[in-house]
PDB file of N, CA and C in Angstrom:
ATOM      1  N   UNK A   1      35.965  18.918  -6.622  1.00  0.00           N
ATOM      2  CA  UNK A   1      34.741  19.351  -7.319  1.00  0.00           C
ATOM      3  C   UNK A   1      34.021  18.162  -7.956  1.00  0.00           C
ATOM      4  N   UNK A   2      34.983  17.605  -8.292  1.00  0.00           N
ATOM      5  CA  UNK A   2      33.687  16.319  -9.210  1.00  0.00           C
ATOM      6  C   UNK A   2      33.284  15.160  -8.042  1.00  0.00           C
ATOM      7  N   UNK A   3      33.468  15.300  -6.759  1.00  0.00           N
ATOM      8  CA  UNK A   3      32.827  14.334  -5.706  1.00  0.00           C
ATOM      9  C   UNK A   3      31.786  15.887  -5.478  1.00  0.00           C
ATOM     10  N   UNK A   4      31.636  16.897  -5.296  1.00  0.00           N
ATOM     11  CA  UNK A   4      30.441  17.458  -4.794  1.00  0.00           C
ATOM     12  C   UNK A   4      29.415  17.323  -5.844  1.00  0.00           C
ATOM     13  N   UNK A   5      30.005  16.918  -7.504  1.00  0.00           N
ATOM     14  CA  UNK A   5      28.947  17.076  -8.603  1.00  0.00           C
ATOM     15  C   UNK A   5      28.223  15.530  -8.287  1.00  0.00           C
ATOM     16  N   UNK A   6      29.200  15.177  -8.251  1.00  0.00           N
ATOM     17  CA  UNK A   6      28.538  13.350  -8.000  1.00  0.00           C
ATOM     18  C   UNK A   6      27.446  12.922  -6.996  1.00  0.00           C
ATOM     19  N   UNK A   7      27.816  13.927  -5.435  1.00  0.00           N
ATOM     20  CA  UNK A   7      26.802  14.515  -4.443  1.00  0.00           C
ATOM     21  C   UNK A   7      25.223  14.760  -5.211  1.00  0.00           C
ATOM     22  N   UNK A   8      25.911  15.920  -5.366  1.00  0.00           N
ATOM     23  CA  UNK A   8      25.418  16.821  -6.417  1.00  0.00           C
ATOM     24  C   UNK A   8      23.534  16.126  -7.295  1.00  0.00           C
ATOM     25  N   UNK A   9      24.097  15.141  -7.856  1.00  0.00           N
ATOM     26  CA  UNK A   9      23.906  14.249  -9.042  1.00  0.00           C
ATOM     27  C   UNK A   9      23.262  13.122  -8.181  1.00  0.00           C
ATOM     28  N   UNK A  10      23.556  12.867  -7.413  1.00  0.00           N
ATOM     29  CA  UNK A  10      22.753  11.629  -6.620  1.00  0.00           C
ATOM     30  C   UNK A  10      21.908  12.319  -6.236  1.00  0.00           C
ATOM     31  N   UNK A  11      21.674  13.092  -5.228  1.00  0.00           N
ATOM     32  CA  UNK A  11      20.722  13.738  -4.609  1.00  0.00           C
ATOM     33  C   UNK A  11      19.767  14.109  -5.423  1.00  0.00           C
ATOM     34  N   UNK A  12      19.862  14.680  -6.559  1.00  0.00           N
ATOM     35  CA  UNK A  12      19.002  15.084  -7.666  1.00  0.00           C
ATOM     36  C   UNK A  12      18.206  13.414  -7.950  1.00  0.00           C
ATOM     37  N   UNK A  13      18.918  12.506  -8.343  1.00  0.00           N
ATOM     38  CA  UNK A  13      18.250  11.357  -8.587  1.00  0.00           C
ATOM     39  C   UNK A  13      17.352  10.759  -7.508  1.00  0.00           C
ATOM     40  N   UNK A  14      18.132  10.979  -6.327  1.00  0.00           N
ATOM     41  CA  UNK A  14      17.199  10.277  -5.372  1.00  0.00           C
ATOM     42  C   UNK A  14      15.866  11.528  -4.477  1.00  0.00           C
ATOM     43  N   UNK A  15      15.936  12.024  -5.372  1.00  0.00           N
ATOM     44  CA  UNK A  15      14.322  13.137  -5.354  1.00  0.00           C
ATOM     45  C   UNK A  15      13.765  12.858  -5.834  1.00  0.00           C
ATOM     46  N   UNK A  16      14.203  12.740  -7.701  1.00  0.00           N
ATOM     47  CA  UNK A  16      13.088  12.170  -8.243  1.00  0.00           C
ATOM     48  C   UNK A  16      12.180  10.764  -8.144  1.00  0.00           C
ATOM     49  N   UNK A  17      13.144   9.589  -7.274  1.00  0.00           N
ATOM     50  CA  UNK A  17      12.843   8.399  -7.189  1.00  0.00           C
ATOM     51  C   UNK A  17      11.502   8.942  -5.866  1.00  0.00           C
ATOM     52  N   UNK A  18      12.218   9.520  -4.818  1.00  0.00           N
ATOM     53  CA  UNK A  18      11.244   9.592  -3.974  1.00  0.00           C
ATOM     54  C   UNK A  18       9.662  10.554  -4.365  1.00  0.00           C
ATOM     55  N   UNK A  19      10.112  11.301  -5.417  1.00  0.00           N
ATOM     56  CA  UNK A  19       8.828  12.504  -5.977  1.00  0.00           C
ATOM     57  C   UNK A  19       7.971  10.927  -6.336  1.00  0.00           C
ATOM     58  N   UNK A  20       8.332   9.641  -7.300  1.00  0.00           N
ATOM     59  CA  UNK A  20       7.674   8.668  -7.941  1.00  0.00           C
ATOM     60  C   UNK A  20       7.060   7.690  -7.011  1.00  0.00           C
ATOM     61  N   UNK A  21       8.056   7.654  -5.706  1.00  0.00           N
ATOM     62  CA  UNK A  21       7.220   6.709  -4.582  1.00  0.00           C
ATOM     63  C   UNK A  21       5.783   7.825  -4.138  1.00  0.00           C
ATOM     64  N   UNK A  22       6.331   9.088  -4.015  1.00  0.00           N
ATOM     65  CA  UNK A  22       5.071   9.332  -3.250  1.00  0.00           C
ATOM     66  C   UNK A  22       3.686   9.452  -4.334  1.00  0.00           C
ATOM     67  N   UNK A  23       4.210   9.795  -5.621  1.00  0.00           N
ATOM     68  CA  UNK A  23       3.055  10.120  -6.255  1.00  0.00           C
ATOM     69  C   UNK A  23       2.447   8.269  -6.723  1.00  0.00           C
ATOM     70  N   UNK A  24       3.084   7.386  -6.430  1.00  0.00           N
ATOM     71  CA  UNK A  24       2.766   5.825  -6.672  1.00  0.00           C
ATOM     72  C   UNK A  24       1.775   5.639  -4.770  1.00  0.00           C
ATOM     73  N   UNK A  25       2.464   6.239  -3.937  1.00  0.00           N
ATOM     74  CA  UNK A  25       1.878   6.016  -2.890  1.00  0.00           C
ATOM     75  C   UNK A  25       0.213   6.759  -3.180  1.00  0.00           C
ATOM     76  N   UNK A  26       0.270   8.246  -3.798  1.00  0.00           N
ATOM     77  CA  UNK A  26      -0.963   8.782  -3.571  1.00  0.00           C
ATOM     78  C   UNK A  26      -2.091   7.691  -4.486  1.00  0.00           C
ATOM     79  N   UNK A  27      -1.431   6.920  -5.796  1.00  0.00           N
ATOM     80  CA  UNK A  27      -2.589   6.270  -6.584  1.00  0.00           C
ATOM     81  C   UNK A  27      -2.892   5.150  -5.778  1.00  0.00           C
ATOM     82  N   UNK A  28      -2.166   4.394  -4.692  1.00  0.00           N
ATOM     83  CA  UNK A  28      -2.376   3.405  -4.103  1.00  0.00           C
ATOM     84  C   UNK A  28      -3.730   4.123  -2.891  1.00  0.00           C
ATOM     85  N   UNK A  29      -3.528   5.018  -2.034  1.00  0.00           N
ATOM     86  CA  UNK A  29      -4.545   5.821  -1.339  1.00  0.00           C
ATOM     87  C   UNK A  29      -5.870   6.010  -2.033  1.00  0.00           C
ATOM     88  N   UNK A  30      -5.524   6.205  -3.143  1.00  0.00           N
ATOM     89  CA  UNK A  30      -6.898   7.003  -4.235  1.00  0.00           C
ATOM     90  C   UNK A  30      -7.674   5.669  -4.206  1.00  0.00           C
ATOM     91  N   UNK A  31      -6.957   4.692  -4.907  1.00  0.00           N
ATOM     92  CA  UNK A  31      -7.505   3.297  -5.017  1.00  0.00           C
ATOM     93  C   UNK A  31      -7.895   2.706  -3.658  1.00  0.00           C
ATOM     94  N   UNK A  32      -7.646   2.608  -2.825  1.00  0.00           N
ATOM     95  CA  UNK A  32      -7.984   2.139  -1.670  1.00  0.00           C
ATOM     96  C   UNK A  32      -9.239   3.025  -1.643  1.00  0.00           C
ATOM     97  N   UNK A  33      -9.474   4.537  -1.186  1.00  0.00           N
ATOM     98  CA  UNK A  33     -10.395   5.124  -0.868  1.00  0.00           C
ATOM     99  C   UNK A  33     -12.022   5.051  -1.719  1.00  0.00           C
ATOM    100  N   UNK A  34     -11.502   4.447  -3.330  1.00  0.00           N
ATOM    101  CA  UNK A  34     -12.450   3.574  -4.054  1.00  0.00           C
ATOM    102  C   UNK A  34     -13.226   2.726  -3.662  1.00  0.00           C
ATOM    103  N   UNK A  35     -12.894   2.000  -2.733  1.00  0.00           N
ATOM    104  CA  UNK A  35     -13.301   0.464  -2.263  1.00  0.00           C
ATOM    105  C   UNK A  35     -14.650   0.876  -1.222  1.00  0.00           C
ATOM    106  N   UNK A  36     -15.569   0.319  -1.692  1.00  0.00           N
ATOM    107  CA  UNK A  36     -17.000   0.815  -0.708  1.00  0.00           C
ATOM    108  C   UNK A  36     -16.974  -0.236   0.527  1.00  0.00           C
ATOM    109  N   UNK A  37     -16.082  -1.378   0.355  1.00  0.00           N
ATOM    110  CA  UNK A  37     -16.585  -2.270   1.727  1.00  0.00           C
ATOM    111  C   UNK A  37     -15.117  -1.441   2.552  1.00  0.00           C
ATOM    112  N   UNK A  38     -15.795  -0.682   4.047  1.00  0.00           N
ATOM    113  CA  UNK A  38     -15.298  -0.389   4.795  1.00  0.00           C
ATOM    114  C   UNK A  38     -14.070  -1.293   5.500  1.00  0.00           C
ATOM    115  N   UNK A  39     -14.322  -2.692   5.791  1.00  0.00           N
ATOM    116  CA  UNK A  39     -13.152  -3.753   5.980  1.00  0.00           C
ATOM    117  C   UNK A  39     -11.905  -3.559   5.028  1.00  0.00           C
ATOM    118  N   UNK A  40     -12.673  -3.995   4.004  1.00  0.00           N
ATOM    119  CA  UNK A  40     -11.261  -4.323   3.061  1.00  0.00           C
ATOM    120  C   UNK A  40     -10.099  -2.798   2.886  1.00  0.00           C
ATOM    121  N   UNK A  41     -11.257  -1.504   3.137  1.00  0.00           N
ATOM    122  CA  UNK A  41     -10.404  -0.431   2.785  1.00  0.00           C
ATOM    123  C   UNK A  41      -9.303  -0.674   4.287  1.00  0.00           C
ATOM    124  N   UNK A  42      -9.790  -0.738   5.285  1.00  0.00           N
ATOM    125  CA  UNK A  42      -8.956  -0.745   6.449  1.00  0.00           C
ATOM    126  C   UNK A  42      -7.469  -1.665   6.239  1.00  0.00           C
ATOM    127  N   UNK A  43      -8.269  -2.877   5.974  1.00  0.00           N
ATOM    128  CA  UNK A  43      -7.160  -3.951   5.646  1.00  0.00           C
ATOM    129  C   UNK A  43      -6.315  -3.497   4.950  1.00  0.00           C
ATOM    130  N   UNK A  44      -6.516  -2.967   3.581  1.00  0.00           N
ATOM    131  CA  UNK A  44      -5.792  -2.511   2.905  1.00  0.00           C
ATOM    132  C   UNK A  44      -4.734  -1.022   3.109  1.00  0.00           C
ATOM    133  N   UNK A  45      -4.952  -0.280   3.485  1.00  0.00           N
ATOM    134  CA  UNK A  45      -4.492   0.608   4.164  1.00  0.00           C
ATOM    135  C   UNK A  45      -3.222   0.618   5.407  1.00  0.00           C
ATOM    136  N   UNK A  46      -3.642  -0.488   6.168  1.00  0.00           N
ATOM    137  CA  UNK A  46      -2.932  -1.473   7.193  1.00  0.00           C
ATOM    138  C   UNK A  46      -2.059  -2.415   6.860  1.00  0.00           C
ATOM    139  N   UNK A  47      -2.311  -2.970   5.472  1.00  0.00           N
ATOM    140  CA  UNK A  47      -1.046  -3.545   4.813  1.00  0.00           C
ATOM    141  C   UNK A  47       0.356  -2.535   4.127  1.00  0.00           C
ATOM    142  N   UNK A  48      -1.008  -1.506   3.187  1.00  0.00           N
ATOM    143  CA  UNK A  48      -0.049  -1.035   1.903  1.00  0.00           C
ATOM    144  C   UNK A  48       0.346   0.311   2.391  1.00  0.00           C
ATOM    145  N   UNK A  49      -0.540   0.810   3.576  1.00  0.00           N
ATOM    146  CA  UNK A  49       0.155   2.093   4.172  1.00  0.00           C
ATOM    147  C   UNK A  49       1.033   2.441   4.916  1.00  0.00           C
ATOM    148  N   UNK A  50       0.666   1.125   6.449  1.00  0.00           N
ATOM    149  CA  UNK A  50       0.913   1.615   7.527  1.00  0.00           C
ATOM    150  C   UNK A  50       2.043   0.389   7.236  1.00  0.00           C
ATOM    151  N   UNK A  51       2.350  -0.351   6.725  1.00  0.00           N
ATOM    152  CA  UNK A  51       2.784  -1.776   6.772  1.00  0.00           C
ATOM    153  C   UNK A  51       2.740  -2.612   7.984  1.00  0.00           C
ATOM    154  N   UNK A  52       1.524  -2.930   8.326  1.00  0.00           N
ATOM    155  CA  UNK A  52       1.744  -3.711   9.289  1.00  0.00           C
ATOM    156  C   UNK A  52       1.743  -5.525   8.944  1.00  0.00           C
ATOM    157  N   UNK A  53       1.902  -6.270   9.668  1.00  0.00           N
ATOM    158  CA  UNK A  53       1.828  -7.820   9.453  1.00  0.00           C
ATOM    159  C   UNK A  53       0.560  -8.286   9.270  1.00  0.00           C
ATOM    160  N   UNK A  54       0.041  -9.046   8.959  1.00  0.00           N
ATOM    161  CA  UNK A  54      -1.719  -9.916   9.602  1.00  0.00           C
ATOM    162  C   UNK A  54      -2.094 -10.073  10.631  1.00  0.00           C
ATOM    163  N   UNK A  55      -0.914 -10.297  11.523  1.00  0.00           N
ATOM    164  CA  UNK A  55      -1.374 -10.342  12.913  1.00  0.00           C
ATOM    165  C   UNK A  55      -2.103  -9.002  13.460  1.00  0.00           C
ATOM    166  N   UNK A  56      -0.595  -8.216  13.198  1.00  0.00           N
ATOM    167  CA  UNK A  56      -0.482  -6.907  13.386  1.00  0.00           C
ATOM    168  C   UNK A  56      -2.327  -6.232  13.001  1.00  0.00           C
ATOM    169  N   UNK A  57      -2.537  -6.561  11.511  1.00  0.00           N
ATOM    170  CA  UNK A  57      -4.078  -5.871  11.356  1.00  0.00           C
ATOM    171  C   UNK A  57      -5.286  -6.371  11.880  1.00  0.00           C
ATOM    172  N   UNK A  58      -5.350  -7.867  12.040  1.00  0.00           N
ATOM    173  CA  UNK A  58      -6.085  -8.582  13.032  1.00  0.00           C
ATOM    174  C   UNK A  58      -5.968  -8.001  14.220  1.00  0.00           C
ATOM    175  N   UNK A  59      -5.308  -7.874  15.036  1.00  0.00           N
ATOM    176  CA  UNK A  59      -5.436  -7.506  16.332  1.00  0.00           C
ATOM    177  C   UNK A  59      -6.162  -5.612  16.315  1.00  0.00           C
ATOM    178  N   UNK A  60      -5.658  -5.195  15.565  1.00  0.00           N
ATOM    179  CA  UNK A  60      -6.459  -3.406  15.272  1.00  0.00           C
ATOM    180  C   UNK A  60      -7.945  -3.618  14.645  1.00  0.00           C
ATOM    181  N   UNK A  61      -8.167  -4.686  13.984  1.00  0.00           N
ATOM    182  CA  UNK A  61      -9.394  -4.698  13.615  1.00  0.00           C
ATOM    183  C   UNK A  61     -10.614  -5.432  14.012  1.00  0.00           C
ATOM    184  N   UNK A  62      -9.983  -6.749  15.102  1.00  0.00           N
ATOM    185  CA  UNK A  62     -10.913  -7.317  15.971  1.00  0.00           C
ATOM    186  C   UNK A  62     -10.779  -8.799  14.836  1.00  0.00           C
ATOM    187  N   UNK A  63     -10.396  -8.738  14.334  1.00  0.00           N
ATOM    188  CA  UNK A  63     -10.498 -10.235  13.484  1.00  0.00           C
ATOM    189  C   UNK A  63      -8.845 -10.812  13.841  1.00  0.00           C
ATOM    190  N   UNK A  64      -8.990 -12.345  13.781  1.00  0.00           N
ATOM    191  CA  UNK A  64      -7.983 -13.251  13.630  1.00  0.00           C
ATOM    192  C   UNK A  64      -7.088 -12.647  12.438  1.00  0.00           C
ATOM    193  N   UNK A  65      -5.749 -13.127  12.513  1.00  0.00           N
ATOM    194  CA  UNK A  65      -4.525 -13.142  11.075  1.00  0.00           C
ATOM    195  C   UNK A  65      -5.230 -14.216  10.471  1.00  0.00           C
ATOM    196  N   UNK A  66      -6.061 -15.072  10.410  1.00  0.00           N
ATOM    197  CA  UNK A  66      -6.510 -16.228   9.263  1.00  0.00           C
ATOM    198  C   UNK A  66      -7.603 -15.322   8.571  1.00  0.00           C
ATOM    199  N   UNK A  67      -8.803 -14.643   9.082  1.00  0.00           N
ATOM    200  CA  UNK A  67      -9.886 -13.767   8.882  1.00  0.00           C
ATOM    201  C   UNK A  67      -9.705 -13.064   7.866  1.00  0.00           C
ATOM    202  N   UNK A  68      -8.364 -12.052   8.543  1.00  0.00           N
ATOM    203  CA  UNK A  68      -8.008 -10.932   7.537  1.00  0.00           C
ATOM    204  C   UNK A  68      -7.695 -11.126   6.364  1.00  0.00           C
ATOM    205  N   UNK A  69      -6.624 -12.459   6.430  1.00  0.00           N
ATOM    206  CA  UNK A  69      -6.035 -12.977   5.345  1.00  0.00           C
ATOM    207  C   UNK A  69      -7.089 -13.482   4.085  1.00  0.00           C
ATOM    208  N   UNK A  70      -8.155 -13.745   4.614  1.00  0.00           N
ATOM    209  CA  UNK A  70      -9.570 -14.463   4.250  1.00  0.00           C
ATOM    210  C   UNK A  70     -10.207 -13.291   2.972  1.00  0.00           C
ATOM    211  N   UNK A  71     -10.715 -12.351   4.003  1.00  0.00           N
ATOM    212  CA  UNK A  71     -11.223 -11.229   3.501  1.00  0.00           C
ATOM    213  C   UNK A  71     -10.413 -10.847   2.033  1.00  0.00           C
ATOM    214  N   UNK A  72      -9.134 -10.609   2.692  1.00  0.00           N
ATOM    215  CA  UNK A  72      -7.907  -9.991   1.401  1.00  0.00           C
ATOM    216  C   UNK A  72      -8.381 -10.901   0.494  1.00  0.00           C
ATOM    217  N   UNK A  73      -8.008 -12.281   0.170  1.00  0.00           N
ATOM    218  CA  UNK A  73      -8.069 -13.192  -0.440  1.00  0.00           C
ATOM    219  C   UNK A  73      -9.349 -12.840  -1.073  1.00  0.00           C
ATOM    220  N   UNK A  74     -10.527 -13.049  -0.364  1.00  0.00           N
ATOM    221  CA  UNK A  74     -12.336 -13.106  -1.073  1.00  0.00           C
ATOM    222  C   UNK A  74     -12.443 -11.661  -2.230  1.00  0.00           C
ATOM    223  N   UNK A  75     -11.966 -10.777  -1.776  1.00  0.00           N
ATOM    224  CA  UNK A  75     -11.722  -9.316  -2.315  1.00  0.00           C
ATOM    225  C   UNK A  75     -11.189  -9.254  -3.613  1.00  0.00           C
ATOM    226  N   UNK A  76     -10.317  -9.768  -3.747  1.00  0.00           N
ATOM    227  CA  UNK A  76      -9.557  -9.944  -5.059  1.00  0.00           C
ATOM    228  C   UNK A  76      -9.577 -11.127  -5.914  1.00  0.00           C
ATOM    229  N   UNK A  77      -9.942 -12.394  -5.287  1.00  0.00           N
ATOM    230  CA  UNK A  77     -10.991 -12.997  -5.833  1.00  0.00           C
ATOM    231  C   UNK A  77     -12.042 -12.415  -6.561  1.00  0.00           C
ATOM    232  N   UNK A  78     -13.081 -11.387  -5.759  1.00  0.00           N
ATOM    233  CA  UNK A  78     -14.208 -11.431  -7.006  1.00  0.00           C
ATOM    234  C   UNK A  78     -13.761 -10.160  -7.639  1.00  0.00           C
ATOM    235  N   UNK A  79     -12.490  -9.374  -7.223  1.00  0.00           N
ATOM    236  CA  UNK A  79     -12.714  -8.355  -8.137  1.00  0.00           C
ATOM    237  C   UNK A  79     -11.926  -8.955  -9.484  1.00  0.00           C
ATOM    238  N   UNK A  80     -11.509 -10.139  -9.272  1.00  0.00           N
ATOM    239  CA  UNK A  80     -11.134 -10.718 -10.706  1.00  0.00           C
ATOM    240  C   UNK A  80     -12.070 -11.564 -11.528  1.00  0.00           C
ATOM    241  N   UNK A  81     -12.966 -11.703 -10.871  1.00  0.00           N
ATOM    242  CA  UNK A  81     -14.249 -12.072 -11.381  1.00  0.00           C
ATOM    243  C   UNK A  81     -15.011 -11.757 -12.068  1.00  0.00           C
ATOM    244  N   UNK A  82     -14.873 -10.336 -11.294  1.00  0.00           N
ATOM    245  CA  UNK A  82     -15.584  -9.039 -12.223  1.00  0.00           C
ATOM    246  C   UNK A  82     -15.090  -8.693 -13.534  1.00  0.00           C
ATOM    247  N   UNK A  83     -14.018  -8.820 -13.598  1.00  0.00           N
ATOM    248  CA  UNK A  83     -12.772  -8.665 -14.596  1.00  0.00           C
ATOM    249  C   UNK A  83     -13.355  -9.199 -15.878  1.00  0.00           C
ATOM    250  N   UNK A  84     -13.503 -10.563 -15.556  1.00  0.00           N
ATOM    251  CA  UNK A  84     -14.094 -11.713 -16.586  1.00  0.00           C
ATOM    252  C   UNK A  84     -15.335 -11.447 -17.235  1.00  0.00           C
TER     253      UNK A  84
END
């Protein structure tokens, strides 16, 4: 009995961890779907959703892995700009 509570007891924990990924996944979606430049939402989505590589989103989006990487970079650049 106390290995089925321990079962038991994990399983319960590892629900709630996964209830916190998905509801962390939905604010990451929400935030993405924020973003008015159509690129960066893709990019982003293609990194933080689908997980793909740079290459990997370059080649789905018609731009080079240096491009994409570019864009990401310029993006968060000025949205820290904005910040200021």
């Amino acid at each position: 009995e106390g290995y089925s509570n321990k079962v038991k007891r994990l399983e319960r924990k590892l629900k709630r961890k996964l209830d916190e990924l998905m509801d962390e996944r939905a604010r990451i979606e929400e935030y993405i779907e924020s973003i008015d430049n159509v690129t960066i939402r893709m990019i982003l989505r293609l990194r933080y959703i689908n997980g793909l590589g740079w290459n990997q989103i370059g080649n789905e989006l018609g731009y080079s892995e240096r491009q994409c990487r570019r864009k990401y970079k310029e993006f968060f650049e000025k949205m820290e700009e904005s910040k200021l």
